[in-house]
PDB file of N, CA and C in Angstrom:
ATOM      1  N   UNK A   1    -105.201 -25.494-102.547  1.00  0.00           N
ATOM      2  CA  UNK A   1    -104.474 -24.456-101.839  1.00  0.00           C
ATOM      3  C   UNK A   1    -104.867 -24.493-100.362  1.00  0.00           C
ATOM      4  N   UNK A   2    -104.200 -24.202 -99.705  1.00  0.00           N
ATOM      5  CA  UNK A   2    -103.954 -24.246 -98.126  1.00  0.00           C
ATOM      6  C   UNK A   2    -104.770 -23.039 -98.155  1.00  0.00           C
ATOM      7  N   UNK A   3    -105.601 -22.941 -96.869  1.00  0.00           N
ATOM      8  CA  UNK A   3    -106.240 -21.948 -95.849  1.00  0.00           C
ATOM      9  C   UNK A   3    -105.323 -21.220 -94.972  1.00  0.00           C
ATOM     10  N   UNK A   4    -104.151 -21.556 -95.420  1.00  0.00           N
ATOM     11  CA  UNK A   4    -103.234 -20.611 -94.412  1.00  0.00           C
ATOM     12  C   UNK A   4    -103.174 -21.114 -92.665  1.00  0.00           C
ATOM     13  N   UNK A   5    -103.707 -22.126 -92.940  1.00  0.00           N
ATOM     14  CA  UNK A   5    -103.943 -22.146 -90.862  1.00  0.00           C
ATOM     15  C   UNK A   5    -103.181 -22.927 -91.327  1.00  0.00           C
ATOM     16  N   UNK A   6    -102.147 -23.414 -91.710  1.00  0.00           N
ATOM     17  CA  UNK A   6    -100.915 -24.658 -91.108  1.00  0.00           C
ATOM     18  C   UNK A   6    -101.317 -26.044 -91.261  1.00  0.00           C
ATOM     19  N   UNK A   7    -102.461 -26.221 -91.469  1.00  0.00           N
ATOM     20  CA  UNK A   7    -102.905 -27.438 -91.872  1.00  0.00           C
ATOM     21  C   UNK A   7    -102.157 -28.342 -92.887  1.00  0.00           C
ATOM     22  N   UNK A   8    -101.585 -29.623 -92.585  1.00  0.00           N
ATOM     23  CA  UNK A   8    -101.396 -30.061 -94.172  1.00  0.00           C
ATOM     24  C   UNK A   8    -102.319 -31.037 -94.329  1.00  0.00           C
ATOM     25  N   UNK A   9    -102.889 -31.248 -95.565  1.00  0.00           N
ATOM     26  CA  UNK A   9    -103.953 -32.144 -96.286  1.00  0.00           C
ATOM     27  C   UNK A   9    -103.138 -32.841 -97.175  1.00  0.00           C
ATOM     28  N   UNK A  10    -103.014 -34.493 -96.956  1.00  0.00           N
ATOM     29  CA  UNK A  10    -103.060 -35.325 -97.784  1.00  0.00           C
ATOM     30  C   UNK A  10    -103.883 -35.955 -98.761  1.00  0.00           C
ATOM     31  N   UNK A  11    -104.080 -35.979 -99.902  1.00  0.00           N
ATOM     32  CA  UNK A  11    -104.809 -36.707-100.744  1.00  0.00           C
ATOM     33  C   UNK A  11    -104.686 -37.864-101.250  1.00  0.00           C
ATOM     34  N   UNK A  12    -105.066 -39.188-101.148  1.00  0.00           N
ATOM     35  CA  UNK A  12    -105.097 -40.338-101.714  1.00  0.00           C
ATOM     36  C   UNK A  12    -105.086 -40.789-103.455  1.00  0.00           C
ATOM     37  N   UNK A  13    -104.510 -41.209-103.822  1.00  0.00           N
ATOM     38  CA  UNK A  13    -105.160 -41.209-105.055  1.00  0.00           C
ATOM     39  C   UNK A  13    -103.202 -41.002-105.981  1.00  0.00           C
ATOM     40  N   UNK A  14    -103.640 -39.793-105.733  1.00  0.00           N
ATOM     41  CA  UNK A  14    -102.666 -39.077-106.671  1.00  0.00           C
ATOM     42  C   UNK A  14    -101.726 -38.574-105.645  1.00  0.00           C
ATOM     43  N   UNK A  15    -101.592 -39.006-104.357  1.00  0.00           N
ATOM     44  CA  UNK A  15    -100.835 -38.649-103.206  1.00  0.00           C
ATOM     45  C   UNK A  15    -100.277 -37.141-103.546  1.00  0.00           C
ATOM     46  N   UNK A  16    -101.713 -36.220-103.361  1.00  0.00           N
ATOM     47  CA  UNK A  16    -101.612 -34.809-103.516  1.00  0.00           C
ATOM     48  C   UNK A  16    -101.121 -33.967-102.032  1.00  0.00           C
ATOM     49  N   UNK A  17    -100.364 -33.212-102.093  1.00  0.00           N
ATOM     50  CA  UNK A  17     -99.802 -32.814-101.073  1.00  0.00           C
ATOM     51  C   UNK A  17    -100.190 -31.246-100.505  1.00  0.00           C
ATOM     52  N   UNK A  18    -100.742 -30.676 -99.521  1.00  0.00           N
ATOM     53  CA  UNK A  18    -101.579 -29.480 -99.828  1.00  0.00           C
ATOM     54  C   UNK A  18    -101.353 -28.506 -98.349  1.00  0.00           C
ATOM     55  N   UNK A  19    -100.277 -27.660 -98.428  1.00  0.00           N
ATOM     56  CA  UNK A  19    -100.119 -26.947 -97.268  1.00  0.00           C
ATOM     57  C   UNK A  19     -99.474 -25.789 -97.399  1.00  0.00           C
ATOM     58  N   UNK A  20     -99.610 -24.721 -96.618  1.00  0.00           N
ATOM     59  CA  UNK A  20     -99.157 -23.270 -96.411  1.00  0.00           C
ATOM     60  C   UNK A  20     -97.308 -23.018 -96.814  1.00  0.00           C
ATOM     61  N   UNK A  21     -96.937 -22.816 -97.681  1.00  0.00           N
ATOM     62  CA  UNK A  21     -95.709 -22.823 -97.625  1.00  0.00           C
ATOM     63  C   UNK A  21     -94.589 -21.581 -96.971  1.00  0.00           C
ATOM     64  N   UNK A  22     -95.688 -20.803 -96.731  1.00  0.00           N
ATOM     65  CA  UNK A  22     -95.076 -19.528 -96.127  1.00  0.00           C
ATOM     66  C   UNK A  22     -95.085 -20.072 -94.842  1.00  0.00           C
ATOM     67  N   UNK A  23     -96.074 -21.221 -94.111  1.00  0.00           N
ATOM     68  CA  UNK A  23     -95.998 -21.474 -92.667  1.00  0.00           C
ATOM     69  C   UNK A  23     -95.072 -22.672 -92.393  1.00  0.00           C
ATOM     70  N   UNK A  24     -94.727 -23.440 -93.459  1.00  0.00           N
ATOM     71  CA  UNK A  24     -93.872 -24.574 -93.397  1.00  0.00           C
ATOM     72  C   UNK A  24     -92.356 -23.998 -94.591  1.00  0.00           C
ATOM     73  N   UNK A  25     -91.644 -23.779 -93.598  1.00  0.00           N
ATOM     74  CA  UNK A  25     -90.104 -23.242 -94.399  1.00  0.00           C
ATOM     75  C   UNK A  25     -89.277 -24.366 -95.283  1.00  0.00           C
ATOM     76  N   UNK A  26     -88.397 -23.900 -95.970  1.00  0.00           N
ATOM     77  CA  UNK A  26     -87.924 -25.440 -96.078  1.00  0.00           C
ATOM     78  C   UNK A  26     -86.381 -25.409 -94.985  1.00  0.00           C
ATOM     79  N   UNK A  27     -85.990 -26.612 -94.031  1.00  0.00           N
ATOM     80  CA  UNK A  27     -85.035 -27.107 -93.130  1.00  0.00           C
ATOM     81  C   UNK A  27     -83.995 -26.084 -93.958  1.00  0.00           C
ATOM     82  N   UNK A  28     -83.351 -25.810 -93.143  1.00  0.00           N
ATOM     83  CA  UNK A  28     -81.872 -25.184 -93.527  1.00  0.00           C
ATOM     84  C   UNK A  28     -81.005 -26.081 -94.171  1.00  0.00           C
ATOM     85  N   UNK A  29     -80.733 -27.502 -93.143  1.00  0.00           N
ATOM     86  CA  UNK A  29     -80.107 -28.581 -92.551  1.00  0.00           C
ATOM     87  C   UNK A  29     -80.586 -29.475 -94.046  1.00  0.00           C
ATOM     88  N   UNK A  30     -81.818 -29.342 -94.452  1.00  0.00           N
ATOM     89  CA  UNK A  30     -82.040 -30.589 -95.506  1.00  0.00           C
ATOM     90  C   UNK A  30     -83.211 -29.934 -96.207  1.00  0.00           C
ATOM     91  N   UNK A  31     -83.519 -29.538 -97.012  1.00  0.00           N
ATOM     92  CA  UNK A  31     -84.039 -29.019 -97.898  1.00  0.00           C
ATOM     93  C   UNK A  31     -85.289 -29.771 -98.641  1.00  0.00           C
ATOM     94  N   UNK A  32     -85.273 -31.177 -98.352  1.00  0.00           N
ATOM     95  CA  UNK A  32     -86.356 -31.880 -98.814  1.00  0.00           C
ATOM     96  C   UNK A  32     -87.482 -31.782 -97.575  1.00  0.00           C
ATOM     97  N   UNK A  33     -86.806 -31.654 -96.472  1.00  0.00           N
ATOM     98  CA  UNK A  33     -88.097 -31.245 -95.429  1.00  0.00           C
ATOM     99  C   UNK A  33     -88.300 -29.575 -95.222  1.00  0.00           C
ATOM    100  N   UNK A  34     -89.566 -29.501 -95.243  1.00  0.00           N
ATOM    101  CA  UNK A  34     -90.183 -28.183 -94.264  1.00  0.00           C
ATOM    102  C   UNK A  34     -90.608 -28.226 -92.858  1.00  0.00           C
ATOM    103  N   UNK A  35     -90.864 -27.259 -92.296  1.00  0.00           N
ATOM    104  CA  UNK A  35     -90.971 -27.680 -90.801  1.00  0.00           C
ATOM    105  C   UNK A  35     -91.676 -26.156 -90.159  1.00  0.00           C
ATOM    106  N   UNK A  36     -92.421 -25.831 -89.463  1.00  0.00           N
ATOM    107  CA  UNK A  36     -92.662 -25.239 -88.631  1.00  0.00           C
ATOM    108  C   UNK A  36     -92.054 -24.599 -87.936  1.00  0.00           C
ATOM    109  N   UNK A  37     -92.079 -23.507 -86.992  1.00  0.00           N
ATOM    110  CA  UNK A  37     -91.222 -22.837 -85.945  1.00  0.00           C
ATOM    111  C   UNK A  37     -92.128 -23.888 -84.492  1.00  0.00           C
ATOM    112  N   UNK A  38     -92.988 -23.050 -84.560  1.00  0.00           N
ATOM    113  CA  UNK A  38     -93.732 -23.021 -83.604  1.00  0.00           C
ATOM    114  C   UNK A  38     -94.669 -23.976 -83.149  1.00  0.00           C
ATOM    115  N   UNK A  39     -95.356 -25.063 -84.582  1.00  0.00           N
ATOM    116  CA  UNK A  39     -96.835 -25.386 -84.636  1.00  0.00           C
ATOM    117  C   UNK A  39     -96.441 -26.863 -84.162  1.00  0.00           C
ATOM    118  N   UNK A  40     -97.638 -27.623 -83.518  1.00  0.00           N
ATOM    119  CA  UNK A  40     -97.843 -28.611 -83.016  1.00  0.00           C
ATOM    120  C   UNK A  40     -98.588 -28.944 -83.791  1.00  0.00           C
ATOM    121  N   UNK A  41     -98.495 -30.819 -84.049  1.00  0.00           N
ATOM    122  CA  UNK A  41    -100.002 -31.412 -84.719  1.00  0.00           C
ATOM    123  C   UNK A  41    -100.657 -31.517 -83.585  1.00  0.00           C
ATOM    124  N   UNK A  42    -101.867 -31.405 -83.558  1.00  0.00           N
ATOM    125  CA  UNK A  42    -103.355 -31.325 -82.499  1.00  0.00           C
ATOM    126  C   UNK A  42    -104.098 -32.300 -82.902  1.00  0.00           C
ATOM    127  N   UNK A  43    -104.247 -32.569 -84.076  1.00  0.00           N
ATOM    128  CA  UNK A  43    -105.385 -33.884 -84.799  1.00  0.00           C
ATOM    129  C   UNK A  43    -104.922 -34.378 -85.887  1.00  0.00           C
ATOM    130  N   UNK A  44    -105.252 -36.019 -86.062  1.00  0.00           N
ATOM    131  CA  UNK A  44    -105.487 -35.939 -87.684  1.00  0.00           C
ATOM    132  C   UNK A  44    -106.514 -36.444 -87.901  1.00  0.00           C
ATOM    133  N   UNK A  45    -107.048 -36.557 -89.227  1.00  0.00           N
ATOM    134  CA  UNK A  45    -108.493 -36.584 -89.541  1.00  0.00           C
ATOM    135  C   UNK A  45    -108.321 -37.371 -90.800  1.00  0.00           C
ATOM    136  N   UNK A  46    -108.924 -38.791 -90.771  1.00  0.00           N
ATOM    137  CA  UNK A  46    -108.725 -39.454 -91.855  1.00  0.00           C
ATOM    138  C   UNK A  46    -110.256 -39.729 -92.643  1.00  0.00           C
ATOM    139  N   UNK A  47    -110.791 -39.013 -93.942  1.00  0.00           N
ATOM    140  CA  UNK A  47    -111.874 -39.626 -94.318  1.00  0.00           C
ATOM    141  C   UNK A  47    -111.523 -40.477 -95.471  1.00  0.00           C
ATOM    142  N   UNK A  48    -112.940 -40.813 -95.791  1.00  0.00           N
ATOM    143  CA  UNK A  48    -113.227 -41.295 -97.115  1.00  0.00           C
ATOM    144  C   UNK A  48    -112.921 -42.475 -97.445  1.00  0.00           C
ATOM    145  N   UNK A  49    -112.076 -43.335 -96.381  1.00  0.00           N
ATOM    146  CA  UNK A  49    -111.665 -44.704 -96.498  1.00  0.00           C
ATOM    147  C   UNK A  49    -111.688 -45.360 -94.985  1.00  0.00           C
ATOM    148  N   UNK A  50    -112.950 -46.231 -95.357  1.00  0.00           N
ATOM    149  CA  UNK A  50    -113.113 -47.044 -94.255  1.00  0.00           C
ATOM    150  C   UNK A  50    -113.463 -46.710 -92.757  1.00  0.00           C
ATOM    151  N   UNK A  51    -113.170 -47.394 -92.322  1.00  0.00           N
ATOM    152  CA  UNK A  51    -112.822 -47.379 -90.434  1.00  0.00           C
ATOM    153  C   UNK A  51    -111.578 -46.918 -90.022  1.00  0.00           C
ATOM    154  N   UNK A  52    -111.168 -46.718 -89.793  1.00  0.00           N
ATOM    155  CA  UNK A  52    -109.994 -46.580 -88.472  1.00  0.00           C
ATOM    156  C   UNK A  52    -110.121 -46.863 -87.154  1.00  0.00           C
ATOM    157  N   UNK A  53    -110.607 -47.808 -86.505  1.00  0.00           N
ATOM    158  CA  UNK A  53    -110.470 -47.986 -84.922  1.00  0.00           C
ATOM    159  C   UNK A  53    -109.394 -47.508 -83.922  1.00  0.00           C
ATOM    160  N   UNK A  54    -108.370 -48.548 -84.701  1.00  0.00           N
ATOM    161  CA  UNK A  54    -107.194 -47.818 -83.660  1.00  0.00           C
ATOM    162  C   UNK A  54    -106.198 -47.367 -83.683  1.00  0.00           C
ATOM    163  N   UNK A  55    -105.779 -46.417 -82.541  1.00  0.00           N
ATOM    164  CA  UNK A  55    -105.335 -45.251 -82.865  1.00  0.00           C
ATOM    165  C   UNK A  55    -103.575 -45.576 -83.174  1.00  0.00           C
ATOM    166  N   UNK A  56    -103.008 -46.590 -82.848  1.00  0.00           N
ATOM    167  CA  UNK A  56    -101.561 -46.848 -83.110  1.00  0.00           C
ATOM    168  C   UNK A  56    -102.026 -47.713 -84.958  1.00  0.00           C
ATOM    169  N   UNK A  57    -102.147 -46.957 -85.527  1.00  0.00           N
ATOM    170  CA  UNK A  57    -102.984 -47.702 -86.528  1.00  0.00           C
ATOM    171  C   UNK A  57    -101.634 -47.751 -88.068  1.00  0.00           C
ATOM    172  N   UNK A  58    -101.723 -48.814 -88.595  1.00  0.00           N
ATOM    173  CA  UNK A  58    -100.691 -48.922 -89.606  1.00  0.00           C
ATOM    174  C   UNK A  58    -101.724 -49.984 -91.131  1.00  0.00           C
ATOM    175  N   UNK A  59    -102.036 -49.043 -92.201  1.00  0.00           N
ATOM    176  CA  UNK A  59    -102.811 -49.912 -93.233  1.00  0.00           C
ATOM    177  C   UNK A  59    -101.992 -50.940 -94.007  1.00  0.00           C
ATOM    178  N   UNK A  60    -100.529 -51.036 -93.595  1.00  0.00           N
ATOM    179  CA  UNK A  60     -99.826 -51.683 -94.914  1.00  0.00           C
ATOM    180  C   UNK A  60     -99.915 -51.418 -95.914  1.00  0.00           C
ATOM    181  N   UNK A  61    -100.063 -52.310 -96.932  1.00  0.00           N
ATOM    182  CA  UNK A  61    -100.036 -52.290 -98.429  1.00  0.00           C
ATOM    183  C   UNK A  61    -101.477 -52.040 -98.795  1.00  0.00           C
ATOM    184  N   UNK A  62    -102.083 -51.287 -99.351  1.00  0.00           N
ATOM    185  CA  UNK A  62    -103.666 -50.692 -99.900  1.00  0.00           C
ATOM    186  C   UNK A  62    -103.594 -51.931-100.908  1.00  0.00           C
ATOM    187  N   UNK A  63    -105.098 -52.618-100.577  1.00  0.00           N
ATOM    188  CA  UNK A  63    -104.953 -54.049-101.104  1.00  0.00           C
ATOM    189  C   UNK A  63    -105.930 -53.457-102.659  1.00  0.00           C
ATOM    190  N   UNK A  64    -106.233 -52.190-102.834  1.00  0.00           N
ATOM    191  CA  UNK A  64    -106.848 -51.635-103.671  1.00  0.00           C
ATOM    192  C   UNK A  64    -105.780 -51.372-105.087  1.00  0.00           C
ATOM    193  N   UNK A  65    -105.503 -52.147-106.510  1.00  0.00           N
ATOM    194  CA  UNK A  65    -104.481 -51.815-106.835  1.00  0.00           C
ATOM    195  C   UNK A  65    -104.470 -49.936-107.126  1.00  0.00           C
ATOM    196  N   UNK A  66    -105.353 -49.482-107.096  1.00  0.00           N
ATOM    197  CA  UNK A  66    -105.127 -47.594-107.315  1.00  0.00           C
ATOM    198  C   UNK A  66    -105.219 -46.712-105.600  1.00  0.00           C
ATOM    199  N   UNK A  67    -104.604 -47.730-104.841  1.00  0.00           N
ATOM    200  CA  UNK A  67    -104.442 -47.263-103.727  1.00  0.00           C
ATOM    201  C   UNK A  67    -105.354 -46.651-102.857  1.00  0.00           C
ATOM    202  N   UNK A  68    -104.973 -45.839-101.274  1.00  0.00           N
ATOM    203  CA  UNK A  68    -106.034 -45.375-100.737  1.00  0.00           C
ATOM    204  C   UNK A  68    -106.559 -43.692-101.221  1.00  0.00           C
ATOM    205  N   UNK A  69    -107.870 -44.046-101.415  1.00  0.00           N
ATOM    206  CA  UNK A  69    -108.962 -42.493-101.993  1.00  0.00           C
ATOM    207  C   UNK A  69    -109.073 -41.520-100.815  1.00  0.00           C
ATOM    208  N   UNK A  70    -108.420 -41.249 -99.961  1.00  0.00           N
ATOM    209  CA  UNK A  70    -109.435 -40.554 -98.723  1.00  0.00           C
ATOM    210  C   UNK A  70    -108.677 -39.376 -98.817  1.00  0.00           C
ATOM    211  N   UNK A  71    -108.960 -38.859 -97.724  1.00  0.00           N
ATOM    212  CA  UNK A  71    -108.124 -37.374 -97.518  1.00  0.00           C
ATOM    213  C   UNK A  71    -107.746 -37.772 -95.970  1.00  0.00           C
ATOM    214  N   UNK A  72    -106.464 -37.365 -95.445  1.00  0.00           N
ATOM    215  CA  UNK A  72    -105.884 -37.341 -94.730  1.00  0.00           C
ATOM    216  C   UNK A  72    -105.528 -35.760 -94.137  1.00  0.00           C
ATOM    217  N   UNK A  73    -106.133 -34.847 -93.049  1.00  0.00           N
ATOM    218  CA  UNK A  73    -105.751 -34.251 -92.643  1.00  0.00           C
ATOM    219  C   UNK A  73    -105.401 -33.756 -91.331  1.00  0.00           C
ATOM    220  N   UNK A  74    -103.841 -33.059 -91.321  1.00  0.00           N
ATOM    221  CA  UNK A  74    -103.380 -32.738 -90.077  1.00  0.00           C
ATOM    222  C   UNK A  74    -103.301 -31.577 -89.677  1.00  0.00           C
ATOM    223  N   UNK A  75    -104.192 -31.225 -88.382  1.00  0.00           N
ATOM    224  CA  UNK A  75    -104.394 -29.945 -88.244  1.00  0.00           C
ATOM    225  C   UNK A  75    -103.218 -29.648 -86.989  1.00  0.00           C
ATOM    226  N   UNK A  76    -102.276 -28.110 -87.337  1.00  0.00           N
ATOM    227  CA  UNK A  76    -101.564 -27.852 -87.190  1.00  0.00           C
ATOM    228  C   UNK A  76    -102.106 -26.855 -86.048  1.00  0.00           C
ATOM    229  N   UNK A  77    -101.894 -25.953 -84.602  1.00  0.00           N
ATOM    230  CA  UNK A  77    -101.604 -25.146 -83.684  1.00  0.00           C
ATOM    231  C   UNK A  77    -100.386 -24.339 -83.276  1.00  0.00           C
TER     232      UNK A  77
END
């Protein structure tokens, strides 16, 4: 469950999906997206897998066959 600050948290694994739904609406226009009024992403924060050096960064295909484990989170303003 979301902390309510707008954050969304990705999970690896089981590509768990974890964010405020009262702060992310769903699109009028398309219904498979939610979206914000107001909030900007400010960071993201990738653990639990590896390095990341750089920042235009793309992993491809997770050469792991049960994919990437980490948590992925984007903190929302």
């Amino acid at each position: 469950m979301s902390d309510g600050s707008g954050d969304i948290i990705i999970k690896g694994g089981s590509c768990e999906l974890v964010f405020d739904h009262d702060a992310f609406v769903k699109d009028d226009n398309d219904h498979k997206k939610r979206k914000h009024a107001s909030a900007k992403i400010k960071r993201i924060v990738i653990t639990g897998e590896g390095s990341f050096k750089d920042f235009d960064f793309d992993s491809k295909d997770h050469p792991d066959k049960d994919g990437f484990k980490g948590t992925i989170r984007v903190i929302c303003k």
